[in-house]
C-alpha atoms as a PDB file:
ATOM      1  CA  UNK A   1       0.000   0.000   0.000  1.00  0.00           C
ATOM      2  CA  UNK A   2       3.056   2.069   0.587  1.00  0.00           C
ATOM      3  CA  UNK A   3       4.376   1.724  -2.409  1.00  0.00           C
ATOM      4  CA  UNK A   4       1.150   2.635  -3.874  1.00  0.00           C
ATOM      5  CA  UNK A   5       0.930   5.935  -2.273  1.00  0.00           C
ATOM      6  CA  UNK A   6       4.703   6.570  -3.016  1.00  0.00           C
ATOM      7  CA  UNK A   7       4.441   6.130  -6.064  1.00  0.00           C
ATOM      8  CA  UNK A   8       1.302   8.550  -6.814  1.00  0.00           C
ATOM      9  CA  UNK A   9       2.992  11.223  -5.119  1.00  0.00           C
ATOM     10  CA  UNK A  10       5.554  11.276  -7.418  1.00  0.00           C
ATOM     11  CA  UNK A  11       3.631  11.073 -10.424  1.00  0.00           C
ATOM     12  CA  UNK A  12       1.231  13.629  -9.256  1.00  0.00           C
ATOM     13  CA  UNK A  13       4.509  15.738  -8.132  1.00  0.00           C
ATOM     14  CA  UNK A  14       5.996  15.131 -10.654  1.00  0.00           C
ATOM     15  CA  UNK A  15       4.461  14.981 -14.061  1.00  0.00           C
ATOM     16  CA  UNK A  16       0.471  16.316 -13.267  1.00  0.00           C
ATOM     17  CA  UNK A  17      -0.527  19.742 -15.374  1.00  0.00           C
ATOM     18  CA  UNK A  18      -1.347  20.990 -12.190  1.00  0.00           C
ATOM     19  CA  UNK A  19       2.044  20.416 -10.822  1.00  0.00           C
ATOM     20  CA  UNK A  20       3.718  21.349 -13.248  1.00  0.00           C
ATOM     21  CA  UNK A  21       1.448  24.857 -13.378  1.00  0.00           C
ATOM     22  CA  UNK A  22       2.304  25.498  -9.749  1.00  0.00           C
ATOM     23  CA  UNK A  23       5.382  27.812  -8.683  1.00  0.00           C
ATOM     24  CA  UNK A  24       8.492  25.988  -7.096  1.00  0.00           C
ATOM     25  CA  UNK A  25       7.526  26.873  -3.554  1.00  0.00           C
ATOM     26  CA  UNK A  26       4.175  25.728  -4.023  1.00  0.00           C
ATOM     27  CA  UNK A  27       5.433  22.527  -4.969  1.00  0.00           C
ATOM     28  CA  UNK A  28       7.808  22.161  -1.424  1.00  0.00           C
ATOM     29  CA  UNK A  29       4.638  23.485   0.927  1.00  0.00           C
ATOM     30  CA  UNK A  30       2.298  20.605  -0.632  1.00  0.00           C
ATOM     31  CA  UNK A  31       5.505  18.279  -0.319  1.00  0.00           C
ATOM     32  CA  UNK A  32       6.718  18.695   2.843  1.00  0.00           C
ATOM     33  CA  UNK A  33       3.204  18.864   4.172  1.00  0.00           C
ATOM     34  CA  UNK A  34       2.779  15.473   2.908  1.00  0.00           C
ATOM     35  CA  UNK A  35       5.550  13.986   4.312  1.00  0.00           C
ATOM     36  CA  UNK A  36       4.840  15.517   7.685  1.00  0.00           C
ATOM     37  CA  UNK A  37       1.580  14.332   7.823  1.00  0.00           C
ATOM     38  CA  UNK A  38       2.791  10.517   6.522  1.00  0.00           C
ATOM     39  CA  UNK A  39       6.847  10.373   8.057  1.00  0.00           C
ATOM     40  CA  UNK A  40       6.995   6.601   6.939  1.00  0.00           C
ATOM     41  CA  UNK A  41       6.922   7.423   3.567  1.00  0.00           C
ATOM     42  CA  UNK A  42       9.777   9.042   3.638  1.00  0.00           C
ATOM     43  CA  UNK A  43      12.346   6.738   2.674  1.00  0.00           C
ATOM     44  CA  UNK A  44      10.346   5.441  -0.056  1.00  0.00           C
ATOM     45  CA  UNK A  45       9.958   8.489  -1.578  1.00  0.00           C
ATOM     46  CA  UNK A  46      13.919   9.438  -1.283  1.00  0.00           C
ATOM     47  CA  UNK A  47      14.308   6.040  -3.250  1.00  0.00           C
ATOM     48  CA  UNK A  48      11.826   6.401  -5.340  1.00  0.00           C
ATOM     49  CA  UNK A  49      12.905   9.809  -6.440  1.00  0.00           C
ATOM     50  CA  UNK A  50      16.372   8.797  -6.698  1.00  0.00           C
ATOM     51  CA  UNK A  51      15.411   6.051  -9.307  1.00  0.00           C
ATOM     52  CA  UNK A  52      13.349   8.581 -11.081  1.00  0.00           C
ATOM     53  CA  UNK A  53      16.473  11.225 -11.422  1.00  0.00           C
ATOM     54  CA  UNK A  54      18.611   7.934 -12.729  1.00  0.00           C
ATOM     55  CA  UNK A  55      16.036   7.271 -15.098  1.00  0.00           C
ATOM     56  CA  UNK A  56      15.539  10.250 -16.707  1.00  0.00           C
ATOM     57  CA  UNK A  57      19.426  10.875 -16.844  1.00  0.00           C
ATOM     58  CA  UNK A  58      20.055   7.772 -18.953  1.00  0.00           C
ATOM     59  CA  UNK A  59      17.332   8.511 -20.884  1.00  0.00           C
ATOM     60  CA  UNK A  60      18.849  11.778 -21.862  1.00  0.00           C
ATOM     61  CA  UNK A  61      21.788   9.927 -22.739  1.00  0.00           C
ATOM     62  CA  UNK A  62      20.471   7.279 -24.637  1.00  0.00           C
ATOM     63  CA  UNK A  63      18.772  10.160 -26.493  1.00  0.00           C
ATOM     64  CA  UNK A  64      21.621  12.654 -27.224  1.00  0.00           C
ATOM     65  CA  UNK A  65      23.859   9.631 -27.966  1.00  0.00           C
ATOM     66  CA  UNK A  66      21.682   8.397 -30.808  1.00  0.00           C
ATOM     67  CA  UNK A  67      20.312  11.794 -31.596  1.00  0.00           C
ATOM     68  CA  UNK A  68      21.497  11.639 -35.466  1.00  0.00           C
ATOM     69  CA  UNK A  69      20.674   8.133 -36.036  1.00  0.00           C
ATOM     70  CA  UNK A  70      17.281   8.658 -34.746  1.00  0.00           C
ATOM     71  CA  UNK A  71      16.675  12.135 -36.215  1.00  0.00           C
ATOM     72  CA  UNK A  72      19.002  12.489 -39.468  1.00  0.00           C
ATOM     73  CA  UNK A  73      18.580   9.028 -40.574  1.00  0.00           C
ATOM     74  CA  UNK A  74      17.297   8.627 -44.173  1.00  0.00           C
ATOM     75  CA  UNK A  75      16.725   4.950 -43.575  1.00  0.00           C
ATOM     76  CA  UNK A  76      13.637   5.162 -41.136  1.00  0.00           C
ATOM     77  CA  UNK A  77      10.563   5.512 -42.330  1.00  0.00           C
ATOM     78  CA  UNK A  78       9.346   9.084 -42.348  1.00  0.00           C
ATOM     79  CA  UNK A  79       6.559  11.469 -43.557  1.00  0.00           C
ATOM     80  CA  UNK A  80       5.521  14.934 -42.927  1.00  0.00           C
ATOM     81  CA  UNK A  81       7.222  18.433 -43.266  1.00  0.00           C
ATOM     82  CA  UNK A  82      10.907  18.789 -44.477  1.00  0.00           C
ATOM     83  CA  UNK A  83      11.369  21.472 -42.110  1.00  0.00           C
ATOM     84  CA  UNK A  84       9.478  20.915 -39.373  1.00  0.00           C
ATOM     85  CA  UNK A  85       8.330  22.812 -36.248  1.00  0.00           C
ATOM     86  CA  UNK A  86       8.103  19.290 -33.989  1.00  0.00           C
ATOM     87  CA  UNK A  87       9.309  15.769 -35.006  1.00  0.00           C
ATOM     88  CA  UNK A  88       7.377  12.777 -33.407  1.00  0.00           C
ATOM     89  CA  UNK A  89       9.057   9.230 -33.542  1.00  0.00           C
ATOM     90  CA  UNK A  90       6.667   7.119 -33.355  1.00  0.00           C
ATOM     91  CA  UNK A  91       8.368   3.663 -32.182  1.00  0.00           C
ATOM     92  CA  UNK A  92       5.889   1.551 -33.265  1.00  0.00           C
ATOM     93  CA  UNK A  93       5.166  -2.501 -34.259  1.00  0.00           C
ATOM     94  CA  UNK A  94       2.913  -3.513 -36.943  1.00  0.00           C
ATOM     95  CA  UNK A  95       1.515  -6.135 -34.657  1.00  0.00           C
ATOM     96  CA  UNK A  96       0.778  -4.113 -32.157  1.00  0.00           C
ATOM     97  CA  UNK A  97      -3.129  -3.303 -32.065  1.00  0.00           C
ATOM     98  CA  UNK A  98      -2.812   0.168 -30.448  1.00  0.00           C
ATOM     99  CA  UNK A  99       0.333   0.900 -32.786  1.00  0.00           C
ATOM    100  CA  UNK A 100      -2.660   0.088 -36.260  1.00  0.00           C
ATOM    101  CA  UNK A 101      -4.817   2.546 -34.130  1.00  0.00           C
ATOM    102  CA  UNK A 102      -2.387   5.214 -33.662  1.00  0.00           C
ATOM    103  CA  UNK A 103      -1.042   5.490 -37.066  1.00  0.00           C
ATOM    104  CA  UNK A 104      -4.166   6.536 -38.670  1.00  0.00           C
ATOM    105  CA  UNK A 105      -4.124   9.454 -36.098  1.00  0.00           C
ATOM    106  CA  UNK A 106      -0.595  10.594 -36.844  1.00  0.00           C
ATOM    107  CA  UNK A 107      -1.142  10.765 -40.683  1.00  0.00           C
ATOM    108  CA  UNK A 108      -4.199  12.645 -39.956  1.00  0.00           C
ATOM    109  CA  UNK A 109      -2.248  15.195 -37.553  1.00  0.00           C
ATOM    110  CA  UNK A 110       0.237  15.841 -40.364  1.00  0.00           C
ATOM    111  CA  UNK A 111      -2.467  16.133 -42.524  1.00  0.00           C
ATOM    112  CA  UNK A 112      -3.775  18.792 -40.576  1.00  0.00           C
ATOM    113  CA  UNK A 113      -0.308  20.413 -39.810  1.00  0.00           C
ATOM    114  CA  UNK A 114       1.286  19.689 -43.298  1.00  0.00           C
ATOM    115  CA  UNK A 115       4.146  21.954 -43.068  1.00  0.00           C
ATOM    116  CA  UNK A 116       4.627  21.562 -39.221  1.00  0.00           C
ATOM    117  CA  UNK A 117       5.044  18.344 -38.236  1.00  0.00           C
ATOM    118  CA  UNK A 118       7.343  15.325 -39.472  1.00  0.00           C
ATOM    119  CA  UNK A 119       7.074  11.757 -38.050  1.00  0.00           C
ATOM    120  CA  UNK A 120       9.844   8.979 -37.825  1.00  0.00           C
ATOM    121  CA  UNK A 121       8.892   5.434 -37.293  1.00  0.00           C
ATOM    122  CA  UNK A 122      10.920   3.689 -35.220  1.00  0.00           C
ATOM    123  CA  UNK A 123      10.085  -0.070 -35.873  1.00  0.00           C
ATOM    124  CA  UNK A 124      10.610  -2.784 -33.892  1.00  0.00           C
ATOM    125  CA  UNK A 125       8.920  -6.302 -34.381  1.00  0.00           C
ATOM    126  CA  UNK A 126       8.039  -6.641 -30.357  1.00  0.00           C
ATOM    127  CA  UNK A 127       5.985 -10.189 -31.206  1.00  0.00           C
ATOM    128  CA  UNK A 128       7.996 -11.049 -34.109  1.00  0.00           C
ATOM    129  CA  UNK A 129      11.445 -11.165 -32.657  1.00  0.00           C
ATOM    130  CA  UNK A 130      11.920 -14.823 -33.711  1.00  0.00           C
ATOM    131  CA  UNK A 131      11.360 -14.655 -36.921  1.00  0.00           C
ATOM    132  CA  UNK A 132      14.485 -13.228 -39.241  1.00  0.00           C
ATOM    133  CA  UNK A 133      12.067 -12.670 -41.551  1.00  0.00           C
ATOM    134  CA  UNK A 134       9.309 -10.099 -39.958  1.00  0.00           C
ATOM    135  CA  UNK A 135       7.583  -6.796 -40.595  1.00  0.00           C
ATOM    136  CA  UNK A 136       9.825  -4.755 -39.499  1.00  0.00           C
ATOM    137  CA  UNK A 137      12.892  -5.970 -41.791  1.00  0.00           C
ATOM    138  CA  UNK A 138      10.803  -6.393 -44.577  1.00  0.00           C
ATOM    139  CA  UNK A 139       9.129  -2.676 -44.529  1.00  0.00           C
ATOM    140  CA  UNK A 140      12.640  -1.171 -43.798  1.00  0.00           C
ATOM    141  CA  UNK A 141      14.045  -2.988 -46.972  1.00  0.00           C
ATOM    142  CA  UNK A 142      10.999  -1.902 -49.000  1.00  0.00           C
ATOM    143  CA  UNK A 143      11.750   2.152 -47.409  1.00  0.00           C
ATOM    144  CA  UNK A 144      15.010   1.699 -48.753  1.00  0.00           C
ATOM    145  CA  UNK A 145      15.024  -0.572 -51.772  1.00  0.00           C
ATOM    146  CA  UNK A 146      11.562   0.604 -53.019  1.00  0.00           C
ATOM    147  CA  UNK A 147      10.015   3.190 -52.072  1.00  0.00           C
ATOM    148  CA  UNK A 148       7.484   3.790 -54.229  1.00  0.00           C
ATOM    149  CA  UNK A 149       5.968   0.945 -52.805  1.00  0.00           C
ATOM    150  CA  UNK A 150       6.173   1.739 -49.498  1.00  0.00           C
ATOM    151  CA  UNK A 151       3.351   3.637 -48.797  1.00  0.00           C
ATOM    152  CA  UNK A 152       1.111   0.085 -50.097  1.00  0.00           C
ATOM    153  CA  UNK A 153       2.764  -2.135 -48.205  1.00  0.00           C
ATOM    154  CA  UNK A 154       2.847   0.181 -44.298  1.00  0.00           C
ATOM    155  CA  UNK A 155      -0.833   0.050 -45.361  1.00  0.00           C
ATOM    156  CA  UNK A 156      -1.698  -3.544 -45.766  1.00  0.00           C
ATOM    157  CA  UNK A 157       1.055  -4.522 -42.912  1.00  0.00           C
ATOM    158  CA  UNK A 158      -1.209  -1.979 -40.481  1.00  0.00           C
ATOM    159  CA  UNK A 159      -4.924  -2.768 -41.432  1.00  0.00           C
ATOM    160  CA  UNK A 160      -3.989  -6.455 -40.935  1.00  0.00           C
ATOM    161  CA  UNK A 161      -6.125  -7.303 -37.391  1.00  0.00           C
ATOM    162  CA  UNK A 162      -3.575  -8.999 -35.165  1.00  0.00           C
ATOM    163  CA  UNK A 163      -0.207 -10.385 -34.875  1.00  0.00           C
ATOM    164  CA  UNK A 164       2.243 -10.828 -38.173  1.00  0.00           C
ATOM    165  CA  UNK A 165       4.096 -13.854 -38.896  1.00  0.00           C
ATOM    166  CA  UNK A 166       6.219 -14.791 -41.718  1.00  0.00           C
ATOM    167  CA  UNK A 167       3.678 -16.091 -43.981  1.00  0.00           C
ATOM    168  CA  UNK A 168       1.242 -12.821 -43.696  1.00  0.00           C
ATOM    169  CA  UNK A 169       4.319 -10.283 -44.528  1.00  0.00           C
ATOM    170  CA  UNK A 170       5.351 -12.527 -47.612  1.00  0.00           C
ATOM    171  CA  UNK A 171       1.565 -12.171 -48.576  1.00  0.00           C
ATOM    172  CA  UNK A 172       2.235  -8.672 -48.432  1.00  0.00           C
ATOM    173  CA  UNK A 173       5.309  -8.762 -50.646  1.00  0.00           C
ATOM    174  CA  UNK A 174       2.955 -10.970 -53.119  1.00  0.00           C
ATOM    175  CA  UNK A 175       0.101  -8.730 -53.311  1.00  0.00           C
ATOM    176  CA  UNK A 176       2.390  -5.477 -53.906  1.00  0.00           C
ATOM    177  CA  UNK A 177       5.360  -7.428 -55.963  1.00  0.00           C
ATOM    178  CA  UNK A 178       7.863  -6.378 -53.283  1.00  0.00           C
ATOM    179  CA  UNK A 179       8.933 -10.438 -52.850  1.00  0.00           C
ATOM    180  CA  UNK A 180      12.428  -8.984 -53.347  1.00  0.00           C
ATOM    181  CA  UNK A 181      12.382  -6.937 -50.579  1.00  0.00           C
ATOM    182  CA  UNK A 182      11.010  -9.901 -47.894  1.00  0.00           C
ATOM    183  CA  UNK A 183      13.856 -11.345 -47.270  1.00  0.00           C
ATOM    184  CA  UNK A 184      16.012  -9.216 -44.610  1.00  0.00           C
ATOM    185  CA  UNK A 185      19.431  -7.486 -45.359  1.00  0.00           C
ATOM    186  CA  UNK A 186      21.994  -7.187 -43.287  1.00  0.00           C
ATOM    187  CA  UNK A 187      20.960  -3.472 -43.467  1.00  0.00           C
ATOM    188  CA  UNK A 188      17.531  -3.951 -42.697  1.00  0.00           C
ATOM    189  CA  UNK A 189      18.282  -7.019 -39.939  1.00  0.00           C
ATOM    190  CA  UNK A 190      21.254  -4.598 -38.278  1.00  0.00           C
ATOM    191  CA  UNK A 191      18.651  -1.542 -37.820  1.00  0.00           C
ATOM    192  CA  UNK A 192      16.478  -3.663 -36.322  1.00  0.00           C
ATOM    193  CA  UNK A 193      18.494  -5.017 -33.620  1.00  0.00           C
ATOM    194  CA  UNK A 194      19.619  -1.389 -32.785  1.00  0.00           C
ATOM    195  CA  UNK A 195      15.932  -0.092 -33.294  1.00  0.00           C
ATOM    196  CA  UNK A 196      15.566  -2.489 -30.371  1.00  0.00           C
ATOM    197  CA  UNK A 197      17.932  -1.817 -28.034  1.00  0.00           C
ATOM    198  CA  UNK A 198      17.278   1.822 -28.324  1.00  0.00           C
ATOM    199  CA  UNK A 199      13.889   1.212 -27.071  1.00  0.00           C
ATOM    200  CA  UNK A 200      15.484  -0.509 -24.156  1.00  0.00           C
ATOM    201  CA  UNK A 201      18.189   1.846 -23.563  1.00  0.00           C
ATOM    202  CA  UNK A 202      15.307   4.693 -23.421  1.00  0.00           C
ATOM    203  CA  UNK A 203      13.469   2.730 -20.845  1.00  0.00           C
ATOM    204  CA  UNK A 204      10.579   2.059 -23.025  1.00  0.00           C
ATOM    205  CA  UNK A 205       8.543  -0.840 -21.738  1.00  0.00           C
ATOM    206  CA  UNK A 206       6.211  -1.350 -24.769  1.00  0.00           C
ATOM    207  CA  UNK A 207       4.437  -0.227 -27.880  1.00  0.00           C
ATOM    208  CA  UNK A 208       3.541   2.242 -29.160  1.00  0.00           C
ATOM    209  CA  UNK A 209       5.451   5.291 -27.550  1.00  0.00           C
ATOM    210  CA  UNK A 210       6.098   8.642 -29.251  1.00  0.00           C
ATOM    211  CA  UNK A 211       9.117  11.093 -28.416  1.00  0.00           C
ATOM    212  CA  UNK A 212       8.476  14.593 -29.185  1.00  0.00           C
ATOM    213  CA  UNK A 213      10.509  17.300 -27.765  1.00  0.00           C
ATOM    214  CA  UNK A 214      12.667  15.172 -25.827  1.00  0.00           C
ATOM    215  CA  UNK A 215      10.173  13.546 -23.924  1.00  0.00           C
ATOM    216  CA  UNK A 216       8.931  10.002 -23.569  1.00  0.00           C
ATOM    217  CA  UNK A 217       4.819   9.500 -24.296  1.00  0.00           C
ATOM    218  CA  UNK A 218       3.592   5.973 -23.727  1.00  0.00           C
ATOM    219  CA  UNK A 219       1.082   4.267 -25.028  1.00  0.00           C
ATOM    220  CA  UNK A 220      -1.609   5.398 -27.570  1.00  0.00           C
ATOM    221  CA  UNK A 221      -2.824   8.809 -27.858  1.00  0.00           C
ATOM    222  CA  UNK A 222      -6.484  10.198 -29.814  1.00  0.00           C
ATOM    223  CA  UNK A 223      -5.991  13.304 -32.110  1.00  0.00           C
ATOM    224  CA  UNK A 224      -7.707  15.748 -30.321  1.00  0.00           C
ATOM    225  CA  UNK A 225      -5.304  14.766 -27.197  1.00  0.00           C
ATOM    226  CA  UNK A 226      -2.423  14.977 -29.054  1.00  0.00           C
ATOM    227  CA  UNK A 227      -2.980  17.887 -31.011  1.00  0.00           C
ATOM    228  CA  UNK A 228      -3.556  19.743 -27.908  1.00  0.00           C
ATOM    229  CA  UNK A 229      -0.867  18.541 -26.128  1.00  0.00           C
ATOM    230  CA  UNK A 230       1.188  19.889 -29.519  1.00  0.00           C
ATOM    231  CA  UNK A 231      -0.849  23.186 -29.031  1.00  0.00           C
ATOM    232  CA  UNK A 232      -0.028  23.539 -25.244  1.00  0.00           C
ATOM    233  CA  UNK A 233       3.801  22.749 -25.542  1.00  0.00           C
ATOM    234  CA  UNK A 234       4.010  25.526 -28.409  1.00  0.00           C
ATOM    235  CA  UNK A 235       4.931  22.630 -31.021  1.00  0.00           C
ATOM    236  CA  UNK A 236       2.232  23.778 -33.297  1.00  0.00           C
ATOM    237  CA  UNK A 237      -0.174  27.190 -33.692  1.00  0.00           C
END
């Protein structure tokens, strides 16, 4: 129960609009009249806050390290505005269900914000990992190889209902004569294994998650939500 508590403190501390609208001493009355009122949960909180700092400081570093492979890399998937106010990666799976229900929403932001917004897919085959052949290798080697197709083939590997497996994605190649591209390069199978371990190194526990501005958002997000969020940060007007 502890724990519990602890740990909506710091969220509500720490990451709540209301928080975050509230002046610095503000923030230190409400705290320290918290912990007066509950003095056991004051060790859990020091820990808890401690691991939250350490978090967020390899995140940065994960983030500044692979700043140019993430954001200046013509091999990722990408669509939007050249020159961009805000860039959202979008690290996504195409057999994740809530990554097929975000996408529609992200072409339909840039839609909206044409010259504005960019987005770079970050893929990474979360439920395919066994196969050397999956989704994720096989649209990366289309992005590169072919693009012309590409735009087909994200299509039919999204609006498929449920997980991929080897045989559905060589459909796909069949259906938009991309068999060439199915099997995975060592281009296309290397950027997936560091696709991956960037999501690990960032702390990110699952799909889909966005970066934009430098900050982690988990999990999926509906356009009105996210184009507000754009509006309050200044990202878009």
């Amino acid at each position: 129960m502890k724990l519990k508590i602890i740990a909506a403190m710091v969220t509500t501390l720490l990451v709540s609009p209301l928080a975050l609208a509230k002046n610095q001493d503000q923030k230190m009355e409400e705290i320290n009249e918290m912990l007066n009122s509950n003095p056991s949960l004051i060790d859990g909180l020091h820990t808890s806050l401690i691991n939250y700092l350490s978090q967020q400081n390899v995140f940065d570093q994960a983030l500044e390290h692979n700043h140019d492979y993430i954001y200046n890399n013509p091999n990722q998937s990408s669509f939007g505005a050249k020159e961009p106010s805000v860039t959202i990666v979008n690290v996504t799976d195409y057999s994740c269900p809530w990554c097929k229900k975000l996408d529609p929403v992200l072409y339909e932001l840039v839609d909206k914000y044409p010259e504005q917004i960019k987005v770079i897919n970050l893929l990474v085959p979360l439920k395919e990992l066994r196969h050397k052949n999956n989704s994720t290798t096989y649209a990366l080697n289309v992005w590169q190889n072919a693009p012309e197709k590409y735009a087909e083939v994200h299509d039919m590997l999204i609006s498929k209902p449920g997980a991929h497996n080897e045989a559905s994605v060589f459909k796909v190649a069949q259906k938009t004569g991309t068999e060439a591209q199915y099997e995975a390069d060592k281009l296309s199978t290397e950027m997936m294994a560091t696709n991956y371990n960037l999501m690990t190194d960032l702390g990110i526990r699952g799909t889909p998650a966005m970066l934009i501005g430098g900050e982690l958002v988990s999990g999926y997000m509906s356009l009105d939500k996210l184009e507000q969020m754009l509006l309050e940060k200044g990202s878009i007007n």
